[in-house]
C-alpha atoms as a PDB file:
ATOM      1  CA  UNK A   1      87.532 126.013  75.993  1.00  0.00           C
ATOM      2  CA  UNK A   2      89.196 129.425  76.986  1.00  0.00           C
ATOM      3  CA  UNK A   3      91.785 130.084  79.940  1.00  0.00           C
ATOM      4  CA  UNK A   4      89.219 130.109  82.786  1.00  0.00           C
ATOM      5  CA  UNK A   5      87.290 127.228  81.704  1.00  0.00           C
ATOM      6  CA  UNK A   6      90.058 125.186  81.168  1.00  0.00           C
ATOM      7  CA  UNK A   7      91.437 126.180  84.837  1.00  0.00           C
ATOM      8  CA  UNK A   8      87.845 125.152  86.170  1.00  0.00           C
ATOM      9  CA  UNK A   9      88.209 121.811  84.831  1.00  0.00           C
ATOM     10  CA  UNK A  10      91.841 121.175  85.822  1.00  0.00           C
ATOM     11  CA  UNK A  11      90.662 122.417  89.158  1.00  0.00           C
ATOM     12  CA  UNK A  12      87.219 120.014  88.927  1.00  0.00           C
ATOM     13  CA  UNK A  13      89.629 117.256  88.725  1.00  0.00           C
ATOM     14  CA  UNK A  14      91.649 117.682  91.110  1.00  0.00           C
ATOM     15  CA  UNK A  15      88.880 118.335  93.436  1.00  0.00           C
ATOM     16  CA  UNK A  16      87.826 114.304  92.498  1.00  0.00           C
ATOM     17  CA  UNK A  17      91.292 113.344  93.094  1.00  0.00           C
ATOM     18  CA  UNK A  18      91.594 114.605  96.084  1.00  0.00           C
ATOM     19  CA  UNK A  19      88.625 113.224  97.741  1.00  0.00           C
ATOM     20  CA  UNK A  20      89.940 109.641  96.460  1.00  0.00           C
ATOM     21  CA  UNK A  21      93.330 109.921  97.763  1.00  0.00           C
ATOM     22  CA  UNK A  22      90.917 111.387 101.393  1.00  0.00           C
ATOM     23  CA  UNK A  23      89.801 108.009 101.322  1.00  0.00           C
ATOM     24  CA  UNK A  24      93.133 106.590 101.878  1.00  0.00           C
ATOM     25  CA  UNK A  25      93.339 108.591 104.874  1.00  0.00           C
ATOM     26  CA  UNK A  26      96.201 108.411 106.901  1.00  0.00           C
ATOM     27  CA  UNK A  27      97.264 104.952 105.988  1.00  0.00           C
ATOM     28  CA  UNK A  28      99.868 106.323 104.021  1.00  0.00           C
ATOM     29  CA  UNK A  29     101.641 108.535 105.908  1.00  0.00           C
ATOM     30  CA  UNK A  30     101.050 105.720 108.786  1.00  0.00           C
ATOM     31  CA  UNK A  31     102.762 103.349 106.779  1.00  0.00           C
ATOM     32  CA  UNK A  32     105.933 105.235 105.960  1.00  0.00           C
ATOM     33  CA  UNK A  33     105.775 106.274 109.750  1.00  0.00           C
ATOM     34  CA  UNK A  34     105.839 102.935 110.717  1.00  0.00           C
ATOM     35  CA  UNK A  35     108.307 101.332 108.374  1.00  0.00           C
ATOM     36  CA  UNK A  36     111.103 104.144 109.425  1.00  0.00           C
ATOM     37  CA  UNK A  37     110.145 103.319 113.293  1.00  0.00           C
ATOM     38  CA  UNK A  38     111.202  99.645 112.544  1.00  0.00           C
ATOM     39  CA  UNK A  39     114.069 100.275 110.145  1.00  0.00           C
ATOM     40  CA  UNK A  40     115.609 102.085 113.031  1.00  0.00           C
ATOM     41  CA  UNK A  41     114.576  99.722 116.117  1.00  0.00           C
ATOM     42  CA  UNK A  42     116.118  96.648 113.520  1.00  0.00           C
ATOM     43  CA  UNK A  43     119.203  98.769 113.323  1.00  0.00           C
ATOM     44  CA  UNK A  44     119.214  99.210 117.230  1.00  0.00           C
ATOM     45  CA  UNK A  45     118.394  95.429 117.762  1.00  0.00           C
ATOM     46  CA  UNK A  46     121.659  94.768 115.435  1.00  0.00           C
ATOM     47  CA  UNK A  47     123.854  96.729 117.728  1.00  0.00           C
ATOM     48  CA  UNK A  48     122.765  95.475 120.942  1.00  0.00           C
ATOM     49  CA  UNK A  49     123.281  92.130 119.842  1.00  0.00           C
ATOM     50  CA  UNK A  50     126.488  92.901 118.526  1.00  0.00           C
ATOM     51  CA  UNK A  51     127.343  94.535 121.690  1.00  0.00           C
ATOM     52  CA  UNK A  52     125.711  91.641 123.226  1.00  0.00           C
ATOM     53  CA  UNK A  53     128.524  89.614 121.721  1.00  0.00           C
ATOM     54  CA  UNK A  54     131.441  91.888 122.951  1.00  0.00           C
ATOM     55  CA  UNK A  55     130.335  91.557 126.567  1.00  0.00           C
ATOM     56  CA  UNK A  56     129.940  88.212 127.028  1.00  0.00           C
ATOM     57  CA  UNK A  57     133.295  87.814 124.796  1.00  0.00           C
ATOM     58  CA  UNK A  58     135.039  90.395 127.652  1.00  0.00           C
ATOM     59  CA  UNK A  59     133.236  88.777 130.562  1.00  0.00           C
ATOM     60  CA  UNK A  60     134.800  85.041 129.532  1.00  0.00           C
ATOM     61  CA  UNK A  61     138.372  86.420 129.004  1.00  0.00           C
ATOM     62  CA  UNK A  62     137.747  88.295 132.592  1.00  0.00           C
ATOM     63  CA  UNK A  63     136.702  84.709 134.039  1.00  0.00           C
ATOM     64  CA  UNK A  64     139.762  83.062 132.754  1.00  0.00           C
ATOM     65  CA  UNK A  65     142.307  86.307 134.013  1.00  0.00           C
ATOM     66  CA  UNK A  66     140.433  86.254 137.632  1.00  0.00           C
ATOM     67  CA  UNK A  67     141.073  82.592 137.557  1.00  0.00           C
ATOM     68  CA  UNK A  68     144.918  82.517 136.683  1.00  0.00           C
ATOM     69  CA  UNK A  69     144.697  85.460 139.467  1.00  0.00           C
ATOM     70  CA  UNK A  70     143.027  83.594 141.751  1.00  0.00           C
ATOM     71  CA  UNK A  71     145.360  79.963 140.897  1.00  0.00           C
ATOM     72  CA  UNK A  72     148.473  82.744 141.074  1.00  0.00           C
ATOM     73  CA  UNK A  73     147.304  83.844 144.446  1.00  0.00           C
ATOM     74  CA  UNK A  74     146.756  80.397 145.893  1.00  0.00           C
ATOM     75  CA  UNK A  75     150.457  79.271 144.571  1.00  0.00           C
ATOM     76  CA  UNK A  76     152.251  82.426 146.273  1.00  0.00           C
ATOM     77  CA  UNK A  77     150.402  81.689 149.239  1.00  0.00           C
ATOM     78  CA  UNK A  78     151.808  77.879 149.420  1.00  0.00           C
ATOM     79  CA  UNK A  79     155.342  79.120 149.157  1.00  0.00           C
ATOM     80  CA  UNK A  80     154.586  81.775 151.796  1.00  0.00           C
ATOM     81  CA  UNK A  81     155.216  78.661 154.221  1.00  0.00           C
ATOM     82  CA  UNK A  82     158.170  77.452 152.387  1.00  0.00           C
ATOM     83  CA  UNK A  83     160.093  80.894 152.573  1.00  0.00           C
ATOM     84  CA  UNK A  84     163.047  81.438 155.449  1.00  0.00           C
ATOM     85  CA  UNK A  85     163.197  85.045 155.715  1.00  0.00           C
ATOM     86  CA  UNK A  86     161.091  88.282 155.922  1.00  0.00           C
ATOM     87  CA  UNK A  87     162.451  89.841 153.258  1.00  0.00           C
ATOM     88  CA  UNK A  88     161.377  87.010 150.945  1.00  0.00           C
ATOM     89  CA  UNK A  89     157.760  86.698 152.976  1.00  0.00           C
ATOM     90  CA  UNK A  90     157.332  90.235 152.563  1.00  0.00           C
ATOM     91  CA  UNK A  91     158.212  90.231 148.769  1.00  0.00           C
ATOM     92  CA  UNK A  92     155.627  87.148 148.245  1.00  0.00           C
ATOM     93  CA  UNK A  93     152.942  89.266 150.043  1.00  0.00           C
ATOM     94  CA  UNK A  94     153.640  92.260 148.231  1.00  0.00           C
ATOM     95  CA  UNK A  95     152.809  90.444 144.911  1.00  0.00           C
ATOM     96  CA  UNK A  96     150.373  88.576 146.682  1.00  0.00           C
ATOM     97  CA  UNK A  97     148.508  91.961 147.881  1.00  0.00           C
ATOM     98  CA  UNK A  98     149.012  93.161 144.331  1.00  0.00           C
ATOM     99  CA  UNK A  99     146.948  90.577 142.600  1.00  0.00           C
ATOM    100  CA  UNK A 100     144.164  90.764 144.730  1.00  0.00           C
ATOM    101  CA  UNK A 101     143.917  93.923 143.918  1.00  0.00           C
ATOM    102  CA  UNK A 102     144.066  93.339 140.389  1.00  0.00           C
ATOM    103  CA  UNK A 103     141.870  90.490 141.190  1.00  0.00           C
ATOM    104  CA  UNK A 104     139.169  92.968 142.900  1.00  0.00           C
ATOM    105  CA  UNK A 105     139.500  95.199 139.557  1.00  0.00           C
ATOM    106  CA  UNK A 106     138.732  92.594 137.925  1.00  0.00           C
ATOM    107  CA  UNK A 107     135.844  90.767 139.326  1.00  0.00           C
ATOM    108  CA  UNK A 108     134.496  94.477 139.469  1.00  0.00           C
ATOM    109  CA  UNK A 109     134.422  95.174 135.787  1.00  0.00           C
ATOM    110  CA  UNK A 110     132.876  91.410 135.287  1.00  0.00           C
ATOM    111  CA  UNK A 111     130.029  92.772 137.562  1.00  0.00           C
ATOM    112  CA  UNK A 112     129.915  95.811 135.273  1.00  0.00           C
ATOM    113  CA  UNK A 113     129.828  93.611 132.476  1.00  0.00           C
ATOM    114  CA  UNK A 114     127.160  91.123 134.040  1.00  0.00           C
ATOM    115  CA  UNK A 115     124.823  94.380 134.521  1.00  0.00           C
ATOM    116  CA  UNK A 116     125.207  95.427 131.009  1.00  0.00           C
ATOM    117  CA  UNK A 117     124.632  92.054 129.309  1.00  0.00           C
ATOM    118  CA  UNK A 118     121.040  91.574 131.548  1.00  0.00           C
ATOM    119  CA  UNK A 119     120.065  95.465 130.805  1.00  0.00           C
ATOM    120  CA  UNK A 120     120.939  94.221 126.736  1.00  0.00           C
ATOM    121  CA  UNK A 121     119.480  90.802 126.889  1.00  0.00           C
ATOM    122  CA  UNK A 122     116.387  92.686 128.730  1.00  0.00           C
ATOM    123  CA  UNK A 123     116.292  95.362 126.034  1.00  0.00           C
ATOM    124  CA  UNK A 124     116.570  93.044 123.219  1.00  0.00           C
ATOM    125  CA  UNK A 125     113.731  91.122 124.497  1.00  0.00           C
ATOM    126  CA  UNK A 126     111.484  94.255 124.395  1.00  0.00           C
ATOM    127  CA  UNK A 127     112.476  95.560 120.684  1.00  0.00           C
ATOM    128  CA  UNK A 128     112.527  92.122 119.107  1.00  0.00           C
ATOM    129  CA  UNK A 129     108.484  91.933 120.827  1.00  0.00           C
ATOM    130  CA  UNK A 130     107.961  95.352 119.702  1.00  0.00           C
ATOM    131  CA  UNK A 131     109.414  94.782 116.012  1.00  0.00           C
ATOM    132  CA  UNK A 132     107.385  91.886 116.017  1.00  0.00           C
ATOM    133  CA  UNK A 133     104.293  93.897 116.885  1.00  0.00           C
ATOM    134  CA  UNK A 134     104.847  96.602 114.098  1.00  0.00           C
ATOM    135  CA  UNK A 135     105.569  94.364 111.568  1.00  0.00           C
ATOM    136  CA  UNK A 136     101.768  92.861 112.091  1.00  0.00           C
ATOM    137  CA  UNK A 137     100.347  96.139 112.654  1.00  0.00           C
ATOM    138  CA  UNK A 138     102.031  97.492 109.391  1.00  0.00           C
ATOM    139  CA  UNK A 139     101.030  94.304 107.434  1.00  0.00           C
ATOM    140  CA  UNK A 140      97.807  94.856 108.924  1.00  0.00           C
ATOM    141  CA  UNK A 141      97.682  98.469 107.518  1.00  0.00           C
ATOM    142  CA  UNK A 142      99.910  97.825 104.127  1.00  0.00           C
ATOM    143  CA  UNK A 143      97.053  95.171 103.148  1.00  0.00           C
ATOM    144  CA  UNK A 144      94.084  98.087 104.271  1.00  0.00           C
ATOM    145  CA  UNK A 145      95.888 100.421 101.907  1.00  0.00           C
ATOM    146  CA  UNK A 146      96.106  98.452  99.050  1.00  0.00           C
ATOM    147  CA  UNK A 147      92.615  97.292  99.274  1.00  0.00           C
ATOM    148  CA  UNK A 148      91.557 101.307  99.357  1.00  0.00           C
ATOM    149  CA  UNK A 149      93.977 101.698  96.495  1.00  0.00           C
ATOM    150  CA  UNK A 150      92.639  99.102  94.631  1.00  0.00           C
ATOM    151  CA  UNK A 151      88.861 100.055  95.142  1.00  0.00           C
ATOM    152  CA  UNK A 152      89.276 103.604  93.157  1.00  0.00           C
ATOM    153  CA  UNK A 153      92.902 102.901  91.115  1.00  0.00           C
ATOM    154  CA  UNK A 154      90.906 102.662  87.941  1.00  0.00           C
ATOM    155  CA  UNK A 155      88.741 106.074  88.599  1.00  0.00           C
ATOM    156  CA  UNK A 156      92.434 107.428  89.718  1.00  0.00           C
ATOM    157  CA  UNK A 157      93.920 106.561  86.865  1.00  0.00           C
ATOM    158  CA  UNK A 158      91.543 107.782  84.491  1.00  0.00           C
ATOM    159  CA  UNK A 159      91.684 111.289  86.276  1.00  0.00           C
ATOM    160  CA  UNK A 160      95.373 111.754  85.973  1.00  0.00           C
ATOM    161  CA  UNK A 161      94.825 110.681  82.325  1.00  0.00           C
ATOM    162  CA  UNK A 162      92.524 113.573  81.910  1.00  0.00           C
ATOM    163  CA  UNK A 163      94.482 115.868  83.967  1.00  0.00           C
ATOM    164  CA  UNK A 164      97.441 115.386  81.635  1.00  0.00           C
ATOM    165  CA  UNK A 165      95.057 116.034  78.600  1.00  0.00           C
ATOM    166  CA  UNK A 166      94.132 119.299  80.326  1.00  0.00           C
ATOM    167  CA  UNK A 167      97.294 120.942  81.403  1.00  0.00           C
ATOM    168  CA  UNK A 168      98.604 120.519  77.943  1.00  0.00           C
ATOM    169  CA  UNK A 169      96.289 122.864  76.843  1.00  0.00           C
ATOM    170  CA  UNK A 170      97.515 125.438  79.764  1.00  0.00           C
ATOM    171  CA  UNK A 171     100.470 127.928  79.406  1.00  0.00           C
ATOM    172  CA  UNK A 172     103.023 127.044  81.864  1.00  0.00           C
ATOM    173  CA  UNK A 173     102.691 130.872  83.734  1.00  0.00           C
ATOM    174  CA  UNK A 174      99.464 130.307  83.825  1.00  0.00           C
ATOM    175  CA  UNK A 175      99.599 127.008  85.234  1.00  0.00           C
ATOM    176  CA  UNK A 176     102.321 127.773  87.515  1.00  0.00           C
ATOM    177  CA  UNK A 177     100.004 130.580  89.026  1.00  0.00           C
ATOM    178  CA  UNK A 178      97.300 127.655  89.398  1.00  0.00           C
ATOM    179  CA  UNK A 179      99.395 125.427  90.926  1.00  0.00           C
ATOM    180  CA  UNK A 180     100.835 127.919  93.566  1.00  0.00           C
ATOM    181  CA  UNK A 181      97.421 129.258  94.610  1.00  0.00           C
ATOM    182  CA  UNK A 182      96.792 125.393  95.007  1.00  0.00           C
ATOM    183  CA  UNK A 183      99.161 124.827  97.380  1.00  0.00           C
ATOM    184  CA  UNK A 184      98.843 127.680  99.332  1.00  0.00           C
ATOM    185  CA  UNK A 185      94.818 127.363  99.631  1.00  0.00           C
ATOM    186  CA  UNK A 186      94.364 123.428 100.578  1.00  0.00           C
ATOM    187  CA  UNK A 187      94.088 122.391  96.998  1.00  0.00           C
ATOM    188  CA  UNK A 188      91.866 124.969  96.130  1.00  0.00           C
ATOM    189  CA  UNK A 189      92.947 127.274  93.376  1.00  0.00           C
ATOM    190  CA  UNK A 190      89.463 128.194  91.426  1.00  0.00           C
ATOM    191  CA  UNK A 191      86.015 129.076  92.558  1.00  0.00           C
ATOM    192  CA  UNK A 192      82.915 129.959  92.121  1.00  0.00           C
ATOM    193  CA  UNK A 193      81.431 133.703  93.412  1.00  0.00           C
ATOM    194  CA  UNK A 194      78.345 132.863  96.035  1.00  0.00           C
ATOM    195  CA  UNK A 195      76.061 135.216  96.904  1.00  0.00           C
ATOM    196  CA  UNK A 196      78.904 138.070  95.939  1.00  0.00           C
ATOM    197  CA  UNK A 197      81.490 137.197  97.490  1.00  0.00           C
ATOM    198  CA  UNK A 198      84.587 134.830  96.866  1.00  0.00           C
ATOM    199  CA  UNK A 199      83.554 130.474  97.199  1.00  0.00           C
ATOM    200  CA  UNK A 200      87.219 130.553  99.188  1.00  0.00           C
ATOM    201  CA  UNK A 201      87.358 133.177 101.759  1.00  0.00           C
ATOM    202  CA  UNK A 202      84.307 134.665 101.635  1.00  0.00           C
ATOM    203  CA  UNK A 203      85.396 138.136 100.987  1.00  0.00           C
ATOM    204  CA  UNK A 204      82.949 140.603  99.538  1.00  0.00           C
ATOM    205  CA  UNK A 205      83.424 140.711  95.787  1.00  0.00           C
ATOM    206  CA  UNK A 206      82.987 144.707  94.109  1.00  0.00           C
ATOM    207  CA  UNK A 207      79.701 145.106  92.165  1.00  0.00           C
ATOM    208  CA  UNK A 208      82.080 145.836  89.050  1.00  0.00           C
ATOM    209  CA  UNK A 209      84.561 143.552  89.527  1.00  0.00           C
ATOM    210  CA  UNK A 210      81.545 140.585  89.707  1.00  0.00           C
ATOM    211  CA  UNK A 211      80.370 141.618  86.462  1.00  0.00           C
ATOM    212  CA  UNK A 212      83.845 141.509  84.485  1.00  0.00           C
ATOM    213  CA  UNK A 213      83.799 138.000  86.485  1.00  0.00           C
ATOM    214  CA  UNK A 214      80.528 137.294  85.076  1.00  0.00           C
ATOM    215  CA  UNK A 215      81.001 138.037  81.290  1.00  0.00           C
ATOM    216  CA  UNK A 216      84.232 135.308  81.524  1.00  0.00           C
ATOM    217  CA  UNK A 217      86.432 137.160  78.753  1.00  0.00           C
ATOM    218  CA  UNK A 218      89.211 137.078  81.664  1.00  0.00           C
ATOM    219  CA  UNK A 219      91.313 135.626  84.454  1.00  0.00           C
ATOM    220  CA  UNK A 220      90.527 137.491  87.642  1.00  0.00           C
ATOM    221  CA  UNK A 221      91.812 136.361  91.319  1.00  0.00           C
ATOM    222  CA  UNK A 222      90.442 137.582  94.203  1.00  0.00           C
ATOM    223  CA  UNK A 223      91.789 140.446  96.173  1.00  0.00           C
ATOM    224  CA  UNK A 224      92.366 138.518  99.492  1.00  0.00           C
ATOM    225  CA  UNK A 225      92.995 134.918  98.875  1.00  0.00           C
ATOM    226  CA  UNK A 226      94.419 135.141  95.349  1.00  0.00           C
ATOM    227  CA  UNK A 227      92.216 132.588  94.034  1.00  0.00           C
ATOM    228  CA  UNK A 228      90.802 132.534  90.976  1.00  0.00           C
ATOM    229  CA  UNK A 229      87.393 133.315  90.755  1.00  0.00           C
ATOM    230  CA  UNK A 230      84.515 132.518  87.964  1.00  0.00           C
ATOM    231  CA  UNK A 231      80.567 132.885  88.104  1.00  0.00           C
ATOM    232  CA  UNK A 232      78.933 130.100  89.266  1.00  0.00           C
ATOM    233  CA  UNK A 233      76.199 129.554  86.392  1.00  0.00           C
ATOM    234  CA  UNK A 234      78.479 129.543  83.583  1.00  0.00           C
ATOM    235  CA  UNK A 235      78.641 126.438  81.861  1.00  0.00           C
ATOM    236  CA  UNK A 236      81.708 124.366  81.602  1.00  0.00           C
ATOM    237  CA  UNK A 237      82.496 121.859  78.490  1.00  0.00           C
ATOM    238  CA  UNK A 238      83.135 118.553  79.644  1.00  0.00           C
END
């Protein structure tokens, strides 16, 4: 086979891979979507609960302080009766006015802390349901994807086999040019002239330029799309 006909073919089996890797869908890209969504919530869940931990840690060392406060408090208060002058009285409730303040501080941030562990506990509850949920849904859709793989993995693998025999026999400009027109033109690269104009974008193909296309001695793209163009009757080797 020359140039062109060897581009037809590549491009002929590309054409059948694609349309078995179409029947896969989106599953793939759903998959990977879906397994990065619950790698990240997992790495969320593991911080809340960490954090989870350092509240209520915080919250029982606030307990005990508020309660030496509070046993502090009710001691300075006793003596309160016990002392003989104001200078002394006035000293104890100085202190005494002093912890409860610190005491207020404190039973403040324990509220602040109380909030924060329910709006974690709450929000753990909801990812560890919602990790739950994607992990069905993606075992759901891994098993779907393997059983779409599996359906067409021997056809699949017996095109890339023949792919590999074909590009061999393609110069690497050449092929490079293929390859780029591919990706620019939705897998596309080469086609066929129909009723005289270009199988891609449907431009208008010159009277002359159709019958240098025609004879196949050469390599032409077309002017608009860049693809590469052959006649559509002309017989390609298998």
């Amino acid at each position: 086979m020359n140039l062109l006909e060897q581009l037809i073919k590549l491009q002929e089996i590309d054409t059948a891979i694609m349309e078995i890797e179409e029947l896969q869908g989106d599953l793939p890209k759903k998959v990977d979507e879906l397994t990065t969504t619950m790698s990240e919530l997992e790495v969320a869940i593991t911080s809340a609960e960490a954090r989870l931990t350092e509240v209520e840690v915080e919250i029982r060392k606030m307990q005990t302080l508020e309660q030496e406060r509070k046993d502090k408090i009710a001691k300075l208060q006793d003596q309160l009766y016990l002392v003989k002058t104001n200078r002394e009285y006035d000293a104890l409730m100085t202190e005494i006015d002093f912890l409860k303040e610190e005491l207020d501080k404190e039973e403040m941030r324990e509220l602040e802390l109380s909030e924060e562990k329910d709006q974690l506990t709450e929000q753990l509850e909801t990812d560890k349901s919602k990790n739950e949920e994607m992990s069905q849904e993606l075992g759901t859709q891994k098993k779907e994807l393997e059983n779409r793989i599996a359906e067409t993995e021997e056809e699949h693998s017996e095109l890339t086999q023949l792919r590999e025999k074909v590009v061999k026999n393609i110069d690497k400009p050449n092929l490079a040019l293929y390859d780029r027109v591919r990706g620019a033109r939705e897998g596309f690269a080469v086609v066929p002239i129909v009723n005289h104009a270009c199988g891609g974008c449907h431009s208008r193909i010159p009277s002359q330029l159709e019958a240098e296309i025609r004879s196949g001695d050469k390599m032409t793209q077309c002017n608009s799309c860049r693809r590469i163009l052959y006649w559509e009757k002309a017989e390609v080797p298998s």
